[in-house]
C-alpha atoms as a PDB file:
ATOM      1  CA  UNK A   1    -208.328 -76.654-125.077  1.00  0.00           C
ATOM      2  CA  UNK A   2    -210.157 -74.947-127.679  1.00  0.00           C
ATOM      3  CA  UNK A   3    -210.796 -76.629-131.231  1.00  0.00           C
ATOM      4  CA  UNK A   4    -209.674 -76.048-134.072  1.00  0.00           C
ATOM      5  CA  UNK A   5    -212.296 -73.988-136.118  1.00  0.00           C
ATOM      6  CA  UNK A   6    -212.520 -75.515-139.451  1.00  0.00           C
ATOM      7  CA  UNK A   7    -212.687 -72.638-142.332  1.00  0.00           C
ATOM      8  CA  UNK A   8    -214.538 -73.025-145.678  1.00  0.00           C
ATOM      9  CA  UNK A   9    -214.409 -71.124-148.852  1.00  0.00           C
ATOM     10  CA  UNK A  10    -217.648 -69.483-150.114  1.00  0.00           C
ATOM     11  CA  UNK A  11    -218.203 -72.653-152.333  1.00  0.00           C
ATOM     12  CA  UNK A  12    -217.286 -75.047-150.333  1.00  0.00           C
ATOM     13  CA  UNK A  13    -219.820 -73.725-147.617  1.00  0.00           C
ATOM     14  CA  UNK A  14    -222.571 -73.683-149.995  1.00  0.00           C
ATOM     15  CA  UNK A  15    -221.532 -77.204-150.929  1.00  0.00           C
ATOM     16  CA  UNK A  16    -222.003 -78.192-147.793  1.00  0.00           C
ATOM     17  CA  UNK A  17    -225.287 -76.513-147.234  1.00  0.00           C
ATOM     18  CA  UNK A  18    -226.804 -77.440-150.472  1.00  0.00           C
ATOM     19  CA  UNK A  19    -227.743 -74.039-152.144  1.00  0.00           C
ATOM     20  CA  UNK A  20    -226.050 -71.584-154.994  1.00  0.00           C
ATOM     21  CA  UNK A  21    -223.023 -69.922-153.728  1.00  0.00           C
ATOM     22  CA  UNK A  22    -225.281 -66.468-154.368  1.00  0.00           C
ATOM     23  CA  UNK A  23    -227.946 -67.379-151.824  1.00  0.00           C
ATOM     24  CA  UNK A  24    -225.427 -68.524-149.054  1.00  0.00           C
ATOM     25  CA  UNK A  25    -223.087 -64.917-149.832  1.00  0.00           C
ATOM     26  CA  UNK A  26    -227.231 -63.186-149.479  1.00  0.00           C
ATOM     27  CA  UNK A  27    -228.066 -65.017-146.347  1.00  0.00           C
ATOM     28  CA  UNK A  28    -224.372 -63.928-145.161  1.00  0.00           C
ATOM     29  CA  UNK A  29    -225.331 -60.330-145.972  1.00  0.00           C
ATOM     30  CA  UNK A  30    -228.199 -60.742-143.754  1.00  0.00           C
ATOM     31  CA  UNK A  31    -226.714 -61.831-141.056  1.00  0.00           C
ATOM     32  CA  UNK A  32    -228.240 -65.360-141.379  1.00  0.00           C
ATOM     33  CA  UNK A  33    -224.980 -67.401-141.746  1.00  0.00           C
ATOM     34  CA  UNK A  34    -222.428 -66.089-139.746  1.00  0.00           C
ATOM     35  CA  UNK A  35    -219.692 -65.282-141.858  1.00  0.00           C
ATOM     36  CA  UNK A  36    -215.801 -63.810-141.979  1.00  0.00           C
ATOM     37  CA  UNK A  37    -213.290 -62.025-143.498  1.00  0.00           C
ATOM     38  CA  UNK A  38    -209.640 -62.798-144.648  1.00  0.00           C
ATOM     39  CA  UNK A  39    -207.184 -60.022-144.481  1.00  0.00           C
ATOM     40  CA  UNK A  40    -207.531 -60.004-148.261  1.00  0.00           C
ATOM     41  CA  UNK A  41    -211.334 -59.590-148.222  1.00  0.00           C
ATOM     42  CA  UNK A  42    -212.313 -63.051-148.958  1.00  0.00           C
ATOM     43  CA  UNK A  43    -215.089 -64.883-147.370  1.00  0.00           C
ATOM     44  CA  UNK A  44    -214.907 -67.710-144.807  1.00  0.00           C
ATOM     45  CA  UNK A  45    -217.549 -69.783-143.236  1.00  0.00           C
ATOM     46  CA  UNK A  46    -216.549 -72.166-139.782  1.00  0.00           C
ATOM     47  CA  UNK A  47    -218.011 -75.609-140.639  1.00  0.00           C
ATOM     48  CA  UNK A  48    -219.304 -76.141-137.375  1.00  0.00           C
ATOM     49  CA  UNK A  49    -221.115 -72.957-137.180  1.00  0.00           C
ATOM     50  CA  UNK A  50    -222.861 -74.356-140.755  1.00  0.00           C
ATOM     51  CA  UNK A  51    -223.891 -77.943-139.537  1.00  0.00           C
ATOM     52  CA  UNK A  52    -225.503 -75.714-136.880  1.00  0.00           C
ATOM     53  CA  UNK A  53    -227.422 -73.618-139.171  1.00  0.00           C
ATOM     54  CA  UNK A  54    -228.441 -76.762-141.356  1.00  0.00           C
ATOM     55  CA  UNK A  55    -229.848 -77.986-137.691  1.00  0.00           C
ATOM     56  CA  UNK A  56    -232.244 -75.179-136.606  1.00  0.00           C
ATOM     57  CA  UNK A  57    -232.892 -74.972-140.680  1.00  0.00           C
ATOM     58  CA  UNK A  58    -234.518 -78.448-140.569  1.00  0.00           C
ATOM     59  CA  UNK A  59    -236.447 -77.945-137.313  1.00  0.00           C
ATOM     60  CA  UNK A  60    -240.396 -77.939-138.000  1.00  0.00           C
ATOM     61  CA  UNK A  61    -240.197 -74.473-136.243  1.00  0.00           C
ATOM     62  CA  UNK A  62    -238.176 -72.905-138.429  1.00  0.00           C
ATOM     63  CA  UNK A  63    -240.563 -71.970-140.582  1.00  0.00           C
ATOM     64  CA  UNK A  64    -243.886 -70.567-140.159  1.00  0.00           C
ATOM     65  CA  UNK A  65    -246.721 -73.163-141.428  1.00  0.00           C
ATOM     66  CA  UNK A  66    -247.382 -71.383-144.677  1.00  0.00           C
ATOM     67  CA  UNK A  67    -243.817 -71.588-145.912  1.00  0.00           C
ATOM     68  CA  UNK A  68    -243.281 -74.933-144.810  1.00  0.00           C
ATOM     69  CA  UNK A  69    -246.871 -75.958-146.623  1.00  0.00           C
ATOM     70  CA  UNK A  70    -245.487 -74.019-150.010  1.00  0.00           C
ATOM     71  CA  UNK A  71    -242.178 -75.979-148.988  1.00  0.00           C
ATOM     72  CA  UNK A  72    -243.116 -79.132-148.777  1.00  0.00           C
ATOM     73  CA  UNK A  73    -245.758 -78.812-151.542  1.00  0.00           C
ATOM     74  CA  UNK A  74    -242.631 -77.658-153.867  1.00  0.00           C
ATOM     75  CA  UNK A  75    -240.729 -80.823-152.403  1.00  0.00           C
ATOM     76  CA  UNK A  76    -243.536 -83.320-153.786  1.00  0.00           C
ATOM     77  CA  UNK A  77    -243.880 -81.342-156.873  1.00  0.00           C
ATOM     78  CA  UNK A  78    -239.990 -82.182-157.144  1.00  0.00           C
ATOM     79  CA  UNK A  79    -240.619 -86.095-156.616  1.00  0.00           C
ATOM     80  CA  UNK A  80    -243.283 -86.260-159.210  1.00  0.00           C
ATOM     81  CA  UNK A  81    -240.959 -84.449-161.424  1.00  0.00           C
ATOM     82  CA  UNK A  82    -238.483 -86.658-160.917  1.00  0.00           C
ATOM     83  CA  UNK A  83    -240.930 -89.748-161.193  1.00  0.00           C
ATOM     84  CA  UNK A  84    -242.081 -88.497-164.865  1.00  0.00           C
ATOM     85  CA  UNK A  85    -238.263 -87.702-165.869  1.00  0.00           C
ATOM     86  CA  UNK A  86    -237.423 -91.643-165.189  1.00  0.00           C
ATOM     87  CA  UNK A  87    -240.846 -92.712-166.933  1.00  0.00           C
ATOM     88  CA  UNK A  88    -239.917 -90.563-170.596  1.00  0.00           C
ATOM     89  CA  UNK A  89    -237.318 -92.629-172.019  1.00  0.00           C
ATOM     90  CA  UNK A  90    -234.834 -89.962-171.702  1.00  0.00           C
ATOM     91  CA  UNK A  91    -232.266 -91.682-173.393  1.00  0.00           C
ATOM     92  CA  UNK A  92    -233.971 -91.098-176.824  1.00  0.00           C
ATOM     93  CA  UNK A  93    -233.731 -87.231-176.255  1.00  0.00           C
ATOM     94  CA  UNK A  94    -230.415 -85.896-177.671  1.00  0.00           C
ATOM     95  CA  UNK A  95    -229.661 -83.564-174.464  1.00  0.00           C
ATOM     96  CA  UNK A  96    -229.596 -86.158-171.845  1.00  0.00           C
ATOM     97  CA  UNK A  97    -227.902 -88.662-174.501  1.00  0.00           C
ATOM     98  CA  UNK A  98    -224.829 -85.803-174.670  1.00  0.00           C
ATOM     99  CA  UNK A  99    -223.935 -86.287-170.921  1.00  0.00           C
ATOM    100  CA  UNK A 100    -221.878 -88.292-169.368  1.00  0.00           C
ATOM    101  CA  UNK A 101    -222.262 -89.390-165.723  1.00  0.00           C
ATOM    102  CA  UNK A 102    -220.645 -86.426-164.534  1.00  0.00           C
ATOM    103  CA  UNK A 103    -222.423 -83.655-166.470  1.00  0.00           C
ATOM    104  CA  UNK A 104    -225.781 -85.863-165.452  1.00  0.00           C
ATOM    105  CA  UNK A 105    -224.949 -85.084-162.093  1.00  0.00           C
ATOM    106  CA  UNK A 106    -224.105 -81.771-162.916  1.00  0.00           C
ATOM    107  CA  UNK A 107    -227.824 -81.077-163.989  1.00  0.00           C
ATOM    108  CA  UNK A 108    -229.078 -82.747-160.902  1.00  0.00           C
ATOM    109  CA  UNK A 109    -226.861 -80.226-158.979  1.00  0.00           C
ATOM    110  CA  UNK A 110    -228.286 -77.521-160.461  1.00  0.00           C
ATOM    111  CA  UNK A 111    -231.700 -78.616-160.193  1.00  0.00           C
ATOM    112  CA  UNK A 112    -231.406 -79.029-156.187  1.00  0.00           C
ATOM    113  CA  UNK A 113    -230.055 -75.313-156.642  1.00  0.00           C
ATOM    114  CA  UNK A 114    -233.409 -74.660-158.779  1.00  0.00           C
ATOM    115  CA  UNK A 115    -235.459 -75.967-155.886  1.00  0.00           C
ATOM    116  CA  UNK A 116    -233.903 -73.906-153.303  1.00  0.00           C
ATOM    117  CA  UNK A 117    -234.279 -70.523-154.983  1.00  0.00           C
ATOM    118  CA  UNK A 118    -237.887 -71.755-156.144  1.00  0.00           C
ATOM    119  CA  UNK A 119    -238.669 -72.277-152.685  1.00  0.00           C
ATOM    120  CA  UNK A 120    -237.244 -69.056-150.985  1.00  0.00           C
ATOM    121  CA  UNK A 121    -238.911 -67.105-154.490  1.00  0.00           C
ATOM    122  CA  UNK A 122    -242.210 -68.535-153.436  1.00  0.00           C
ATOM    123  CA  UNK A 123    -242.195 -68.156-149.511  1.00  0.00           C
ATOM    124  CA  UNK A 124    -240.027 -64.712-149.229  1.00  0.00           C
ATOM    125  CA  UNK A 125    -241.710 -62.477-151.303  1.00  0.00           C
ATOM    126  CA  UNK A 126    -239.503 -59.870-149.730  1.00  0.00           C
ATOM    127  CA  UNK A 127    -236.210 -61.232-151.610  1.00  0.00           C
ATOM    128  CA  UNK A 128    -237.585 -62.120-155.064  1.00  0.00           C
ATOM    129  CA  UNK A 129    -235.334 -59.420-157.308  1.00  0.00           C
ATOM    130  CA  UNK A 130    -232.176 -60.699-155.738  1.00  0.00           C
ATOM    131  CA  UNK A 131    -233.821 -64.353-155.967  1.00  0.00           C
ATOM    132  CA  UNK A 132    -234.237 -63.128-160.045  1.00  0.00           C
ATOM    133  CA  UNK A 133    -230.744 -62.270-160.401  1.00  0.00           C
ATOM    134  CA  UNK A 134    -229.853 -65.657-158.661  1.00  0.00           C
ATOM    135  CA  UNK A 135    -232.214 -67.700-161.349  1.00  0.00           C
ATOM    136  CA  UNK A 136    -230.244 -65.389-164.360  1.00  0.00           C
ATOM    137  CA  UNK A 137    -226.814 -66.598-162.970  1.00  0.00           C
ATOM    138  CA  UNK A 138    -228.195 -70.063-162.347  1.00  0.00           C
ATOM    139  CA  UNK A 139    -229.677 -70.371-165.877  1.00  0.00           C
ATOM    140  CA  UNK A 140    -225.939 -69.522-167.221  1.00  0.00           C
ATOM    141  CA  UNK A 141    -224.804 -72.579-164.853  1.00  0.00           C
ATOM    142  CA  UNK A 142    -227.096 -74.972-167.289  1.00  0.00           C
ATOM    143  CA  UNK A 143    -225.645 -72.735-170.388  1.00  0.00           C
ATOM    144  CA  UNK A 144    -222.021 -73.402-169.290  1.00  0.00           C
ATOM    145  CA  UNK A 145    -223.152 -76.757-168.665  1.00  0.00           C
ATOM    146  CA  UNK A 146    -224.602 -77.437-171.804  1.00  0.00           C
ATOM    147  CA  UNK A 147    -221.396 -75.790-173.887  1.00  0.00           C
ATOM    148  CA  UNK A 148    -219.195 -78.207-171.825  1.00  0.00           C
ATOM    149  CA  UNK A 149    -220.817 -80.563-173.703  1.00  0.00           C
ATOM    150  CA  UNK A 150    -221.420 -79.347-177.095  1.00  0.00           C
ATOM    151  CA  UNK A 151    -224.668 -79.257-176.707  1.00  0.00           C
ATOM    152  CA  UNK A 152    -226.882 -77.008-178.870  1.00  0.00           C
ATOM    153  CA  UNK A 153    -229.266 -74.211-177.559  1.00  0.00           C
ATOM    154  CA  UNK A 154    -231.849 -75.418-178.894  1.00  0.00           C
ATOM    155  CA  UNK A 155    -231.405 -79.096-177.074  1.00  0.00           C
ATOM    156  CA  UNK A 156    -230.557 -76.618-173.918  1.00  0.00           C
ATOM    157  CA  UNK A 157    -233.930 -75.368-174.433  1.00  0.00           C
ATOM    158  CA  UNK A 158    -235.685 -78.406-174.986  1.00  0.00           C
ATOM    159  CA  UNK A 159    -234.428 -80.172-171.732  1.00  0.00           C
ATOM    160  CA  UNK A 160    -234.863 -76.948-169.693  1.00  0.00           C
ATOM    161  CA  UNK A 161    -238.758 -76.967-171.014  1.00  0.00           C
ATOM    162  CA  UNK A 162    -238.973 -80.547-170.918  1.00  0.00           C
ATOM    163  CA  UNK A 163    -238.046 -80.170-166.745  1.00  0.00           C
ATOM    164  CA  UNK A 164    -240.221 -77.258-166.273  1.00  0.00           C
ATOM    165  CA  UNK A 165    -243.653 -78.719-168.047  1.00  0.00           C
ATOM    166  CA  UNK A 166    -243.334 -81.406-165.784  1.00  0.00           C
ATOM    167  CA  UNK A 167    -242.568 -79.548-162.622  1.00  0.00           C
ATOM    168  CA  UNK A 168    -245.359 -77.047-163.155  1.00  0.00           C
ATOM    169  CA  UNK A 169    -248.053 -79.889-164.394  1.00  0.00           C
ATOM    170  CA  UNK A 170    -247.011 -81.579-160.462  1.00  0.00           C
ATOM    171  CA  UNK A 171    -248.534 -78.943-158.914  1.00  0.00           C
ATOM    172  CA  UNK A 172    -252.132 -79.556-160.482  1.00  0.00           C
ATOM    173  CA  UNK A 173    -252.591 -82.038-157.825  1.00  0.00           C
ATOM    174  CA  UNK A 174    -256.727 -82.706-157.140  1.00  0.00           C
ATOM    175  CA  UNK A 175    -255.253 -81.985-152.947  1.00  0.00           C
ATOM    176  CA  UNK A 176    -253.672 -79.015-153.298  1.00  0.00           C
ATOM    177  CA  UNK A 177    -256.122 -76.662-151.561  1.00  0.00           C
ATOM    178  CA  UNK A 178    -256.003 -79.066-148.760  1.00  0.00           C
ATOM    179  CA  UNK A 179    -252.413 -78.833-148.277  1.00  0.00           C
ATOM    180  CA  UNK A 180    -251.808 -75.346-148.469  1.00  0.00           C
ATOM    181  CA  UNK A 181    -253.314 -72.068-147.616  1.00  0.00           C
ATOM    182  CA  UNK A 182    -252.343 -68.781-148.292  1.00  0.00           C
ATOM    183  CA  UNK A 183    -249.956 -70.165-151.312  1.00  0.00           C
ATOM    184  CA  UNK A 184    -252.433 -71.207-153.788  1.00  0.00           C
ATOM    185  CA  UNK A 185    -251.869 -73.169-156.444  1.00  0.00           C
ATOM    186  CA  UNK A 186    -252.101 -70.502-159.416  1.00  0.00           C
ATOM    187  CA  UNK A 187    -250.360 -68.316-156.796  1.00  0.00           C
ATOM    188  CA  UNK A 188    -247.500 -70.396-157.108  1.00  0.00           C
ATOM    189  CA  UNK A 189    -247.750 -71.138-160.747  1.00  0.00           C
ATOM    190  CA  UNK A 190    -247.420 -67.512-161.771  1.00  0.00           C
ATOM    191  CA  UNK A 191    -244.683 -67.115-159.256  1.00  0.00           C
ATOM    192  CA  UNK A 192    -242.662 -70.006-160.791  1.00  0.00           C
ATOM    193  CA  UNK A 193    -243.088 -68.771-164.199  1.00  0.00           C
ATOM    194  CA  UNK A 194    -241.815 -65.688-163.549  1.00  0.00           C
ATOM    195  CA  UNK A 195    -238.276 -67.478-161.863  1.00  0.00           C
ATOM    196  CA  UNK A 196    -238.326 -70.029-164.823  1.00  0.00           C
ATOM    197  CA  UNK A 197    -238.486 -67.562-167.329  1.00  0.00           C
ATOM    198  CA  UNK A 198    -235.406 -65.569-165.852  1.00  0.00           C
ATOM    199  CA  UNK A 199    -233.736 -68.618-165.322  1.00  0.00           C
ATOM    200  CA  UNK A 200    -234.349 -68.905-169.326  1.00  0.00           C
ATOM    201  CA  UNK A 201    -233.091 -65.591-170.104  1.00  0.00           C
ATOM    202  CA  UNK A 202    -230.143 -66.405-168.406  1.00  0.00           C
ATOM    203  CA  UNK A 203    -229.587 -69.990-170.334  1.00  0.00           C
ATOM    204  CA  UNK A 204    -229.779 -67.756-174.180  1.00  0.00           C
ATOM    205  CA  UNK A 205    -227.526 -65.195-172.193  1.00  0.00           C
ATOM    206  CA  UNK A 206    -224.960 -67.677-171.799  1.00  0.00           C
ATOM    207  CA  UNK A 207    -225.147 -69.129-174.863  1.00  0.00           C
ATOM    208  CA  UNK A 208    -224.583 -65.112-176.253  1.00  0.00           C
ATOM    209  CA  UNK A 209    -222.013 -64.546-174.359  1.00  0.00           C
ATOM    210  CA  UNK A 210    -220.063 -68.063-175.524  1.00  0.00           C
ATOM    211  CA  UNK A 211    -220.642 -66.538-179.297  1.00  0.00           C
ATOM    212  CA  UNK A 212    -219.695 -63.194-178.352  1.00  0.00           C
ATOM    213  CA  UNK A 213    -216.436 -64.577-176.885  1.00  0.00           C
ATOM    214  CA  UNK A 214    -216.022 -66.725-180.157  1.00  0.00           C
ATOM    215  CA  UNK A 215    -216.485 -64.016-182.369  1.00  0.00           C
ATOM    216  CA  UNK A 216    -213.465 -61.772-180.605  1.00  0.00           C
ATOM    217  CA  UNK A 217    -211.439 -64.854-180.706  1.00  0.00           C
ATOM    218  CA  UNK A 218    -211.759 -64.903-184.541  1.00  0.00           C
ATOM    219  CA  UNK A 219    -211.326 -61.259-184.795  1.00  0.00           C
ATOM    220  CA  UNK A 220    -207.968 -61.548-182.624  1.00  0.00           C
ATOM    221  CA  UNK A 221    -206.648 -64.147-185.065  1.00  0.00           C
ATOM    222  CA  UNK A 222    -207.786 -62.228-188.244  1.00  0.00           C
ATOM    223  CA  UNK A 223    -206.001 -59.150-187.001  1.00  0.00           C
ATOM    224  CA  UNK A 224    -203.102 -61.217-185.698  1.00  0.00           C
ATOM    225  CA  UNK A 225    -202.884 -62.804-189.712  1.00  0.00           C
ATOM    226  CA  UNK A 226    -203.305 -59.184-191.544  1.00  0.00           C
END
């Protein structure tokens, strides 16, 4: 007897993979993820068929031995980042002080999704203006994030900076040439600026869009009153 195929939504298979529902609908496009369609046009992803993909994904042969260098030199940039974020006393900063244990993990959500389109920006050159677009929408994730919370963008700001000084001074590592070839380290400095600065733009976008919103709301109930 055949089983069951077990059907995900577009977020809930890029829940279970780990990345930003935008990468999983781009490696769909590409045929990457196998992928379906509802009657009504709607994405659906078979669970199996995912756990399969995660499989060959984390085979050492995956990846040819430059992009798994930049990979894994991104993935102990990540650690030491994490390391330094434990180390600053974080509770004296008024952005981290703002969130709860649910909006914490929130950021630490969005920073795995930061990773993954850092990684693919670095190692597929080929796919780094739809990997820009992704870093826009993800920097409006933190935005939304942040507004959930009441917190300012300025603190936004602050915390996004704070994470990204740290992250880029992890890669000055005295080893890095030894580790990794044709992705040097400035290489991949100047690459990761470029992603953190859209993901930037896209953190002051959503905070202009919140005002913009705001602003009709008040104009609504002024006209509403006259």
């Amino acid at each position: 007897m055949e089983k069951e195929r077990r059907w995900l939504t577009l977020s809930a298979a890029s829940k279970l993979l780990g990345v930003h529902p935008a990468t999983l609908r781009q490696w769909a496009d590409a045929g990457q993820v196998p992928s379906y369609r509802t009657p009504g046009g709607h994405r659906r992803f078979d669970a199996d068929e995912l756990r399969a993909f995660l499989l060959r994904a984390s085979t050492p042969a995956a990846q040819p031995d430059d992009a798994r260098q930049a990979t894994a030199l991104l993935e102990s940039a990540l650690i030491q980042t994490r390391s330094e974020l434990r180390r600053a006393r974080l509770d004296e900063k008024a952005w981290y002080s703002a969130f709860d244990d649910t909006g914490r993990k929130r950021q630490r959500d969005l920073g795995r999704q930061l990773f993954e389109i850092a990684a693919q920006f670095i190692t597929v050159p080929q796919q780094r203006e739809a990997l820009l677009a992704q870093g826009r929408e993800l920097g409006r994730a933190y935005a939304a994030s942040s507004l959930e919370y009441d917190i300012s963008l300025l603190e936004t700001v602050r915390a996004f900076q704070f994470f990204r000084y740290n992250m880029l001074q992890a890669l000055t590592v005295e080893d890095i040439d030894a580790r990794i070839s044709v992705y040097d380290e400035a290489d991949i400095g100047r690459n990761l600026d470029i992603l953190l600065n859209e993901i930037l733009y896209g953190i002051i976008d959503g905070y202009e869009h919140e005002l913009l919103d705001e602003k009709a709301q008040i104009e609504e109930v002024k006209a509403d009153c006259a």
